[in-house]
Protein backbone atom coordinates (compact mmCIF):
# COMPACT_ATOMS: atom_id res chain seq x y z
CA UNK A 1 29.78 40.11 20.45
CA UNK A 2 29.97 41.64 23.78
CA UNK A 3 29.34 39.40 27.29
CA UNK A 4 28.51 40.30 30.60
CA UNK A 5 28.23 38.49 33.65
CA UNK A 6 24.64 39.71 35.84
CA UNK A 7 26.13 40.48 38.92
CA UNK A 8 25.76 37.87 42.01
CA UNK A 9 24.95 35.27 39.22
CA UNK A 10 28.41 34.41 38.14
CA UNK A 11 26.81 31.12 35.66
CA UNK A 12 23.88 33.83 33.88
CA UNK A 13 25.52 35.77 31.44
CA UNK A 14 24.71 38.32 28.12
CA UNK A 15 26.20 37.37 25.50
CA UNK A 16 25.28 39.70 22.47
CA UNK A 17 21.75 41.08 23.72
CA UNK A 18 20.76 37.37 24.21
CA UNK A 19 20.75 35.82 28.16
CA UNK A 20 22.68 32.30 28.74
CA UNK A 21 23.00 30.12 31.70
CA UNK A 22 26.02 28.63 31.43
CA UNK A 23 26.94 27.85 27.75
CA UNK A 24 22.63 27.42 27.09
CA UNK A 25 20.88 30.59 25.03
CA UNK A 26 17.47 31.23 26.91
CA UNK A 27 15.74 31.94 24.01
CA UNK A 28 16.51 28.37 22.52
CA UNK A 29 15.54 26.56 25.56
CA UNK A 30 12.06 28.75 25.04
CA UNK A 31 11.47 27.54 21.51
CA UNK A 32 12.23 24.32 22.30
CA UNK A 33 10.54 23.81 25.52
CA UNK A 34 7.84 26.96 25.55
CA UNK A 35 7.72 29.52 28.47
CA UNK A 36 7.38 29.93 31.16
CA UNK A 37 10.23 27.66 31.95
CA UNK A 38 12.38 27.03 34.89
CA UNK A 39 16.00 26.93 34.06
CA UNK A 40 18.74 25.89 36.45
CA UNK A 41 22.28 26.05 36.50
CA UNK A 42 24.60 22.43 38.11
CA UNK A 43 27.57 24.64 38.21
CA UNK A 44 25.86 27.27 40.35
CA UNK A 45 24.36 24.59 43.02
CA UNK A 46 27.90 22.74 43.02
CA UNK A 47 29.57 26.41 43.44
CA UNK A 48 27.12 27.10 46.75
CA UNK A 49 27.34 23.60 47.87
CA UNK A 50 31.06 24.18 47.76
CA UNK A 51 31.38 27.48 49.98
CA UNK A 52 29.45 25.22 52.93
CA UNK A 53 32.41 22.05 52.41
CA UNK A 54 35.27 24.50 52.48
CA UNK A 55 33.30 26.09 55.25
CA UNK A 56 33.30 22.53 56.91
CA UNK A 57 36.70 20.84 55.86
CA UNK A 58 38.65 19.33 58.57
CA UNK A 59 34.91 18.85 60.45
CA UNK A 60 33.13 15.84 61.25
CA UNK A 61 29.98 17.57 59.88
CA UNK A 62 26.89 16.15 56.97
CA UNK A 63 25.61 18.87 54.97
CA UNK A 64 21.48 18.12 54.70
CA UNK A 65 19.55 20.07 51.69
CA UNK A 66 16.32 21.05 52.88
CA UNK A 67 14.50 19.68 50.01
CA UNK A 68 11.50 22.18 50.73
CA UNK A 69 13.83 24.89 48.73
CA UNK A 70 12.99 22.94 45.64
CA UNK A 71 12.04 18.90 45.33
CA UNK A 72 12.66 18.45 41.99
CA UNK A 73 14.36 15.12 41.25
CA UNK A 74 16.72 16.25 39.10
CA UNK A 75 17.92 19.18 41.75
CA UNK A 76 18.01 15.95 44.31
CA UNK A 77 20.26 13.85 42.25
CA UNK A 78 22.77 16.44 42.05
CA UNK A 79 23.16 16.70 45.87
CA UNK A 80 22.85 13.23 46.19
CA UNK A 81 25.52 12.76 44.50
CA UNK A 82 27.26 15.59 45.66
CA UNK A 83 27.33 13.88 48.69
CA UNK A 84 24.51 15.70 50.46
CA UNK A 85 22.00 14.32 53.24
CA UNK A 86 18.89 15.54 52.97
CA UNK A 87 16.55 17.45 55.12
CA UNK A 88 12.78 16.53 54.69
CA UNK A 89 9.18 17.91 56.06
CA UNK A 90 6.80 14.87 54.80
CA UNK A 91 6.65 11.28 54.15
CA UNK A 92 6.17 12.35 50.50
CA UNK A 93 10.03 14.12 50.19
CA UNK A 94 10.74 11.07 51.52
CA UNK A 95 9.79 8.77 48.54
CA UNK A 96 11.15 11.72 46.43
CA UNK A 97 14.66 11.24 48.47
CA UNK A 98 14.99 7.53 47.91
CA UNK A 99 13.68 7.82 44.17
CA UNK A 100 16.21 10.26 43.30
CA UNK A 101 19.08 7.84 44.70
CA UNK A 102 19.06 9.44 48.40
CA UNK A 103 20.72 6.88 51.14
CA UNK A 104 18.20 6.62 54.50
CA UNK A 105 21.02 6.57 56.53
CA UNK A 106 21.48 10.84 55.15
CA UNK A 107 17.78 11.88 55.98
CA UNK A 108 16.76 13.59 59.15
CA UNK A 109 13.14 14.21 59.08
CA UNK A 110 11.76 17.84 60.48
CA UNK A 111 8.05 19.69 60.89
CA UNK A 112 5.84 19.85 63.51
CA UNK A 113 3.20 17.24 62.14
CA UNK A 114 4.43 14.43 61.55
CA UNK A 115 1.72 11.58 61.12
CA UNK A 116 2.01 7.90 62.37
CA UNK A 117 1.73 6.52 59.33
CA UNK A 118 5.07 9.00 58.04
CA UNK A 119 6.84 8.02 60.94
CA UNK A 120 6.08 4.26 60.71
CA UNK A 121 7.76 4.86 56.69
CA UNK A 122 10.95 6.57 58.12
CA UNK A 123 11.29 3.56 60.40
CA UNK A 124 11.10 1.16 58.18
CA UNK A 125 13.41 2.48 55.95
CA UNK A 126 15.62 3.50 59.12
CA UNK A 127 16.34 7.44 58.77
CA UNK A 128 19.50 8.86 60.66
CA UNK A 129 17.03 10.87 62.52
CA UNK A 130 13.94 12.42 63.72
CA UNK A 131 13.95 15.85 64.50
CA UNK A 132 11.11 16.12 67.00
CA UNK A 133 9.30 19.52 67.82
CA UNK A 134 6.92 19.00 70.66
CA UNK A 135 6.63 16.84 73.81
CA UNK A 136 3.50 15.13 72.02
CA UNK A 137 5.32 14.18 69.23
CA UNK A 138 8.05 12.40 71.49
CA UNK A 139 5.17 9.91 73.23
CA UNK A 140 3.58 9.54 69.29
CA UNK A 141 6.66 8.36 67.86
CA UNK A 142 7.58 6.48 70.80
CA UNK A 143 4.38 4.35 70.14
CA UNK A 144 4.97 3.90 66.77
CA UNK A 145 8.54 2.44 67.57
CA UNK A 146 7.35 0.27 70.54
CA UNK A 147 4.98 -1.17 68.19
CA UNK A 148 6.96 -1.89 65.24
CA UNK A 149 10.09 -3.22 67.55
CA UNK A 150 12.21 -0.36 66.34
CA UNK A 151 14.18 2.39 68.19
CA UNK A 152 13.95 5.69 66.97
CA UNK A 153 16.88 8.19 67.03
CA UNK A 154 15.32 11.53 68.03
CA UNK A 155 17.29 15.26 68.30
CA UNK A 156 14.86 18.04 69.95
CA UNK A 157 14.55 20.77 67.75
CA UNK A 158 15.08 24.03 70.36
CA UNK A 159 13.48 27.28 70.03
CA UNK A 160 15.63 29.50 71.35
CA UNK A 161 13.46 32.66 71.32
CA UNK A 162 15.91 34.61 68.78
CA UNK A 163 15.00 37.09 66.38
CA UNK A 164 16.63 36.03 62.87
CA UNK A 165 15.67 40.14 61.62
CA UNK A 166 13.83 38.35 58.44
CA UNK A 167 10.49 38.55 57.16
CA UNK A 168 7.26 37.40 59.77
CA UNK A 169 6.55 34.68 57.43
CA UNK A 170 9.58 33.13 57.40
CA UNK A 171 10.68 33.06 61.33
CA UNK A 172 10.60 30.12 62.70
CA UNK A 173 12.94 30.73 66.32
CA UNK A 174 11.18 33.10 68.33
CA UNK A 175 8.98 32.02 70.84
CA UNK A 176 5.63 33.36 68.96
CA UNK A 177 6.51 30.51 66.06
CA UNK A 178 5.04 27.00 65.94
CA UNK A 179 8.27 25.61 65.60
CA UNK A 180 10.37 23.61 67.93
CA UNK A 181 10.37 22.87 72.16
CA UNK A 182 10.32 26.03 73.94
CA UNK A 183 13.47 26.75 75.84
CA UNK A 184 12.75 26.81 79.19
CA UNK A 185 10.86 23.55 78.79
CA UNK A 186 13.68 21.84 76.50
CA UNK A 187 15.47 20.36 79.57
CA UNK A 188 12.27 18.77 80.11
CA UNK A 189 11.67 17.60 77.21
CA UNK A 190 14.99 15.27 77.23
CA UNK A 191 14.97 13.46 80.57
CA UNK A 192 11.45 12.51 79.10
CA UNK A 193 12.94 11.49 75.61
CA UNK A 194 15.57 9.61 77.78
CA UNK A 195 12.77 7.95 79.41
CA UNK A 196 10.74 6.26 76.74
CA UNK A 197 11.78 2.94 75.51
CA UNK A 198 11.19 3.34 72.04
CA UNK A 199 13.62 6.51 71.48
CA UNK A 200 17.07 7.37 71.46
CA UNK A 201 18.41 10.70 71.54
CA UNK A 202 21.19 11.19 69.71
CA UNK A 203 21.38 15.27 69.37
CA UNK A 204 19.69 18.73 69.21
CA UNK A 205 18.63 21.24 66.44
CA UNK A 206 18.33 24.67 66.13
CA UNK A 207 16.37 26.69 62.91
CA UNK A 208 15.74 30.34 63.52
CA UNK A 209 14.77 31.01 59.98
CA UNK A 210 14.98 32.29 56.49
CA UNK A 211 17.17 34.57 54.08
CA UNK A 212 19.23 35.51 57.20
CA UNK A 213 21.30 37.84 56.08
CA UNK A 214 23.06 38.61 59.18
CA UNK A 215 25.44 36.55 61.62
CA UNK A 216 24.69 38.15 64.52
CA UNK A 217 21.00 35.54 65.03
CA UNK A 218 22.90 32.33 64.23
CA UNK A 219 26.11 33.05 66.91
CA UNK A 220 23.02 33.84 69.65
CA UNK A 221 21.35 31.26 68.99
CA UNK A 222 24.31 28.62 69.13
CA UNK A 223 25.46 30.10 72.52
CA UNK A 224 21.56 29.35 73.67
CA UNK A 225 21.76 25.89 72.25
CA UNK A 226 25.37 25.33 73.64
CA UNK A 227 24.00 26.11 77.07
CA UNK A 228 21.41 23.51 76.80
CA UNK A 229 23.65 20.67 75.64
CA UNK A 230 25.90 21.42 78.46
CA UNK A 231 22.93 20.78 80.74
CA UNK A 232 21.79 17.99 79.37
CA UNK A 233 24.64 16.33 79.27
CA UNK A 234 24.73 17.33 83.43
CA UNK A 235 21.85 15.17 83.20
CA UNK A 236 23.92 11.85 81.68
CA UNK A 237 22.23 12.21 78.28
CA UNK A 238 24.45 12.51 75.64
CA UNK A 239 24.26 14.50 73.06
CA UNK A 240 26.42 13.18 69.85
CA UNK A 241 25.58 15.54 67.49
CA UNK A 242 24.41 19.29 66.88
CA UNK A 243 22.22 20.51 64.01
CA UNK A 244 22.33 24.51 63.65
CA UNK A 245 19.37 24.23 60.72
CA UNK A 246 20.06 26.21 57.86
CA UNK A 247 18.30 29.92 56.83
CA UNK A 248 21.42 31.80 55.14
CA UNK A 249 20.07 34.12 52.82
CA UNK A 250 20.91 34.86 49.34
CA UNK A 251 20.84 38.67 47.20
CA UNK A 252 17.29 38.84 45.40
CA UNK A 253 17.88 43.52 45.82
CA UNK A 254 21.23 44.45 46.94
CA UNK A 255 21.35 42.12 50.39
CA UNK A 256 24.67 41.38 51.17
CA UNK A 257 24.45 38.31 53.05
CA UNK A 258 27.63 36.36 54.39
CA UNK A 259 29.08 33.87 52.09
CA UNK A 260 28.46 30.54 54.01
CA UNK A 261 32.29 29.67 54.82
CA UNK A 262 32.83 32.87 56.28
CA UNK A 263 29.49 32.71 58.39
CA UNK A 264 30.44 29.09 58.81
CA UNK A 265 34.43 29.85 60.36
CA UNK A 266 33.16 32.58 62.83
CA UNK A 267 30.09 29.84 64.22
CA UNK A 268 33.14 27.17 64.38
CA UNK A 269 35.40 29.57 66.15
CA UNK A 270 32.66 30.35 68.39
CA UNK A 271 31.85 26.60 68.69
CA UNK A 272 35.89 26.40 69.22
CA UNK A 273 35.88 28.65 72.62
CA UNK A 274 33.15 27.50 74.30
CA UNK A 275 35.16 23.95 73.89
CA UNK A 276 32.63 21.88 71.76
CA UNK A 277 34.83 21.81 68.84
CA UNK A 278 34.90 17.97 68.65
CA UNK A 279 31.00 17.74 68.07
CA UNK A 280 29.73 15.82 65.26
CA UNK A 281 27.79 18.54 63.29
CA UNK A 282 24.64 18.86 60.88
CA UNK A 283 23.45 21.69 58.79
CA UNK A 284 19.89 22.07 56.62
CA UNK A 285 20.87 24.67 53.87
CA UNK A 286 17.81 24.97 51.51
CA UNK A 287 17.66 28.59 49.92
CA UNK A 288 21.42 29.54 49.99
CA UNK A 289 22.22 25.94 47.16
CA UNK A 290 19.30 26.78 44.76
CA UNK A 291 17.95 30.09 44.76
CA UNK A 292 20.16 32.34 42.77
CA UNK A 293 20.93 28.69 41.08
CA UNK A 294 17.15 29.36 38.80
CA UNK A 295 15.25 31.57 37.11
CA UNK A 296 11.75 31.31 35.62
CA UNK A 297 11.91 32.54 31.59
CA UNK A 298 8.76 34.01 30.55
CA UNK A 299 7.16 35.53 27.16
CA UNK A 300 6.04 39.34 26.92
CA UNK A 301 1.76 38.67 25.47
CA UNK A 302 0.46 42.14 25.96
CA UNK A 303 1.49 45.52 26.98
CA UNK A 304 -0.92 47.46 28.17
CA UNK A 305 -1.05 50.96 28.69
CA UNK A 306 -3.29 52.62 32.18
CA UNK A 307 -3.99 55.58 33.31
CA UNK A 308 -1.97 55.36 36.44
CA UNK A 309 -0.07 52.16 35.40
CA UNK A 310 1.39 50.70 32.66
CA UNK A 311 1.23 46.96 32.28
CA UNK A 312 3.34 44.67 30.76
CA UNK A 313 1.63 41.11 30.92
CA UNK A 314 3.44 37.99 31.17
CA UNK A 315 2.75 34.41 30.97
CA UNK A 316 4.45 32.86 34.40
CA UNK A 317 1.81 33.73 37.08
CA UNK A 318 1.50 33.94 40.94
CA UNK A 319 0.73 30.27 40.50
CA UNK A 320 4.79 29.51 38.98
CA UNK A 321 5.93 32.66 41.05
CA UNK A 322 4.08 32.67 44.37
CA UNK A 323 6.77 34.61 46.81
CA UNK A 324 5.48 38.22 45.45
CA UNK A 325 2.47 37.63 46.13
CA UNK A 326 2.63 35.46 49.39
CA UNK A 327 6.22 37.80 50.52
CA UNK A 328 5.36 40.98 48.62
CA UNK A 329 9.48 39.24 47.59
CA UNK A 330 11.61 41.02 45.19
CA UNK A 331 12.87 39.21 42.21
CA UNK A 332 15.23 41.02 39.36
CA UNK A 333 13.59 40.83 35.83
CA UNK A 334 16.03 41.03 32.95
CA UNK A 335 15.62 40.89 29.45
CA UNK A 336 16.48 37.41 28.08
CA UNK A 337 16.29 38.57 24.52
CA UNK A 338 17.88 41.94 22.75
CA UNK A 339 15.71 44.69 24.24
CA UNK A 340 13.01 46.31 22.17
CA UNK A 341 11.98 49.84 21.41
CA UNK A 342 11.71 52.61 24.21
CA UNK A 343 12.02 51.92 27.88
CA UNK A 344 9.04 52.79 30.17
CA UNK A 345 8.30 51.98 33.54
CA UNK A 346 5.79 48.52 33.95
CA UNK A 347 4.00 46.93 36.71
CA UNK A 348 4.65 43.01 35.79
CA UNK A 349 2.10 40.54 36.02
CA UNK A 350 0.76 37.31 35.27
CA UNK A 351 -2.63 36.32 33.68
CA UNK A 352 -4.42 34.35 36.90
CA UNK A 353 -7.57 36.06 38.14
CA UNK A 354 -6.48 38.03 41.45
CA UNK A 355 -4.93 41.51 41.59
CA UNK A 356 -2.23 40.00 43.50
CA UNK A 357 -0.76 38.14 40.63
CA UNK A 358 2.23 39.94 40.51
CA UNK A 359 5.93 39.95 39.31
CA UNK A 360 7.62 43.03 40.14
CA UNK A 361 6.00 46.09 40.70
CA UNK A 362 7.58 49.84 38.77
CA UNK A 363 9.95 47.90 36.92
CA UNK A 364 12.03 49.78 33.67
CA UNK A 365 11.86 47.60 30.42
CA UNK A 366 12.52 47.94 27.00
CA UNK A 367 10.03 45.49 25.51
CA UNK A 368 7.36 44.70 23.21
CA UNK A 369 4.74 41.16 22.86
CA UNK A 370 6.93 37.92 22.49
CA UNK A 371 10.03 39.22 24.00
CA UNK A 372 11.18 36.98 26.51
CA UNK A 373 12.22 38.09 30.46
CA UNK A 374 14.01 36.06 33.11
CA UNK A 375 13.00 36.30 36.54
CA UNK A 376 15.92 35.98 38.72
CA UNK A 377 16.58 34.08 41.71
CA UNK A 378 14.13 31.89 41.43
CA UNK A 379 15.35 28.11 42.20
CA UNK A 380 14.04 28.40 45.49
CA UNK A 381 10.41 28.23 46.71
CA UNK A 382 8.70 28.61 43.17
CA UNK A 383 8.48 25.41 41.27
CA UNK A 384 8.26 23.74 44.64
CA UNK A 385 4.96 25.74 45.87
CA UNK A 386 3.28 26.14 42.63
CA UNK A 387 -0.01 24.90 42.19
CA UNK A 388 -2.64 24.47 39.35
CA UNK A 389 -4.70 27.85 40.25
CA UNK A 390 -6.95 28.68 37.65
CA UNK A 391 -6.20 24.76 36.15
CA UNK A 392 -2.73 26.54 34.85
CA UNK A 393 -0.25 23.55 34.12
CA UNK A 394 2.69 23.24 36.24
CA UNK A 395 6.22 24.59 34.27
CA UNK A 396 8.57 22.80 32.88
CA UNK A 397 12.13 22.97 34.28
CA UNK A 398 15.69 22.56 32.73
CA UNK A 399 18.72 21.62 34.34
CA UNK A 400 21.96 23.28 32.50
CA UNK A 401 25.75 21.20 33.02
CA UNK A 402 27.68 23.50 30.47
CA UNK A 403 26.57 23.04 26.92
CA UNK A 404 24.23 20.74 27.75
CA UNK A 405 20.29 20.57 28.68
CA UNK A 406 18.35 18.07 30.65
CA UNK A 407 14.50 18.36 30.77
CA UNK A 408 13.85 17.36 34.19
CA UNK A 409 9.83 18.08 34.45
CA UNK A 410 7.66 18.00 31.61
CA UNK A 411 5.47 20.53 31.61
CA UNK A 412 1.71 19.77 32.74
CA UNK A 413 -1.38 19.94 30.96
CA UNK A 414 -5.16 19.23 31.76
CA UNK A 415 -5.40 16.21 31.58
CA UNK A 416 -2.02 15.44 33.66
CA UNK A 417 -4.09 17.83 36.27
CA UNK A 418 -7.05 15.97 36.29
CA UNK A 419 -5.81 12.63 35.99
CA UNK A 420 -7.03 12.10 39.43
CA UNK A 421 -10.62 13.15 39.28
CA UNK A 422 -13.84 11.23 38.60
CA UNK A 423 -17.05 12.54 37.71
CA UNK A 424 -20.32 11.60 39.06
CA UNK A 425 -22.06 8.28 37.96
């Protein structure tokens, strides 16, 4: 039987027509689980995880997942145990942190709306930080801390006004983004922060992004953010640690970005000359651990033939798969199962209600009804913004350690969805 790796997924392999991640056949996971299905692979996350340690060995540096990627609590116990902090966005990855075995002391908590009553939860449980974007935020969460008798660490999150060359959607340093204390008012911000009982700073952060595929944004924006500390620090406020964010992108069509201890020894070296080499550090990779770590396995139900188009109808939908149709994203589709009959050119696409409901678009497949596909590259931002559109049920997902499968989400049905719902008396 002949095997083939895919390329740029070195765990996702053919192995006589049939697709495997790891030593798992696809199509047995589908029969036992039904489609579509998220399937993961440990080895793959450990392997990506790995390039950012070797990246950082020798460095007093914490490696925080950005748990937005994908929340799953199977995907968090792996990092936790890994060793990873975690980078969270709500009081509700929180609780998903600290159920899935995640130390407080290894959370810094981001996002530009953070509510009193999340802030008076990451207090109690005393988080290693708070990562605060605006000036308001600093007197909010100085209240909260007066009141409770508590101190809260803080590091302003900068925006340093640099262009990370990635799609609008997904820029979060220029000065046009929501995100972050402008630069010219950052100096501000911290003889303020300094100024308020209830707060401590203890660093600054820096995200200019995501799927960065170039190093070119991330050494600009460290020299802007190196400039600030040294003034800061002019102003007798130390700064004990730097967090560059995260953003490195990952290959979903040919990108080439850099692998993350080679983008990771030029920032250092960088980091090195300008003589801050001694700084504790902090990094928030999200996209770069998980995404080519998944893919979402879905069954072939009808091929349909246009005049313009042909169709070939699937059962994962914009609702499992949402970057098409929210990033007009690109995501390989492969056949998981020994190809069928004559190739011909398809548009992809789920079964919701909405022309946008979209896979991949002119894409060449030899299939026919109940062959299964595997949509590549898609561990991050799928399972974790799907929704219930068109009362669909949430996927199940899989986690894959060799030979071995874990189910780590059942798959929804109606009545999981409307568990929460009461009808009118």
């Amino acid at each position: 039987m002949s095997s083939s790796v895919l390329p740029g997924h070195p765990h996702i392999h053919h192995e006589g027509g049939h697709l495997h991640v790891e030593g798992v056949r696809l199509a047995d996971l589908a029969a036992a689980h039904g489609t579509p299905l998220f399937v993961y692979s440990k080895a793959a996350m450990l392997a990506a995880l790995g390039a950012y340690q070797r990246g950082f060995a020798g460095r007093k540096a914490k490696i925080c997942y950005a748990m937005k990627a994908n929340s799953s609590l199977g995907i968090l116990q792996v990092f936790a145990r890994a060793g990873c902090g975690f980078d969270i966005v709500s009081g509700g990855e929180l609780e998903r942190v600290l159920a899935a075995g995640g130390q407080p002391g290894d959370i810094i908590f981001s996002g530009v709306g953070k509510t009193r009553r999340e802030m008076r939860r990451a207090l109690e449980v005393s988080i290693a930080c708070f990562n605060v974007e605006s000036e308001a935020e600093l007197d909010t969460l100085n209240a909260v801390a007066v009141e409770m008798g508590r101190t809260a660490p803080v590091s302003l999150r900068v925006n340093p006004d640099v262009d990370p060359k990635t799609h609008p959607y997904i820029s979060t340093g220029l000065k046009g983004n929501k995100f972050g204390v402008a630069h010219d008012r950052a100096l501000h911000a911290y003889r303020h922060a300094a100024s308020l009982p209830g707060l401590r700073v203890v660093g600054i952060d820096c995200h200019i992004g995501s799927q960065i595929t170039t190093t070119g944004p991330y050494l600009d924006a460290m020299d802007r953010v190196l400039d600030l500390v040294e003034a800061v620090e002019r102003e007798g406020i130390p700064i004990h640690h730097i967090d560059f964010g995260g953003g490195l992108g990952i290959t979903y069509n040919g990108e080439q970005p850099p692998a993350a201890d080679a983008l990771w020894q030029q920032i250092l070296a960088r980091l090195d000359a300008r003589g801050h080499g001694h700084r504790a550090l902090m990094i928030e990779p999200g996209r770069s651990l998980v995404g080519n770590a998944g893919l979402c396995l879905t069954e072939v139900l009808y091929l349909k033939p246009g005049t313009d188009k042909n169709f070939c109808i699937v059962d994962a939908a914009m609702n499992d798969l949402p970057r098409p149709a929210m990033y007009q994203a690109f995501h390989a589709i492969v056949p998981a199962t020994p190809p069928q009959g004559a190739s011909a050119t398809y548009e992809v696409v789920g079964p919701v209600c909405e022309s946008g409901d979209w896979i991949g678009h002119d894409r060449e497949l030899a299939v026919r009804a109940g062959d299964l596909l595997a949509v590549l590259s898609a561990g991050a931002y799928c399972m974790s913004m799907a929704s219930n559109y068109n009362t669909r049920g949430r996927a199940a997902e899989v986690l894959v350690d060799g030979d071995a499968a874990h189910l780590i989400r059942a798959r929804e049905d109606a009545a999981d969805q409307m568990r929460m719902e009461r009808l009118l008396a």
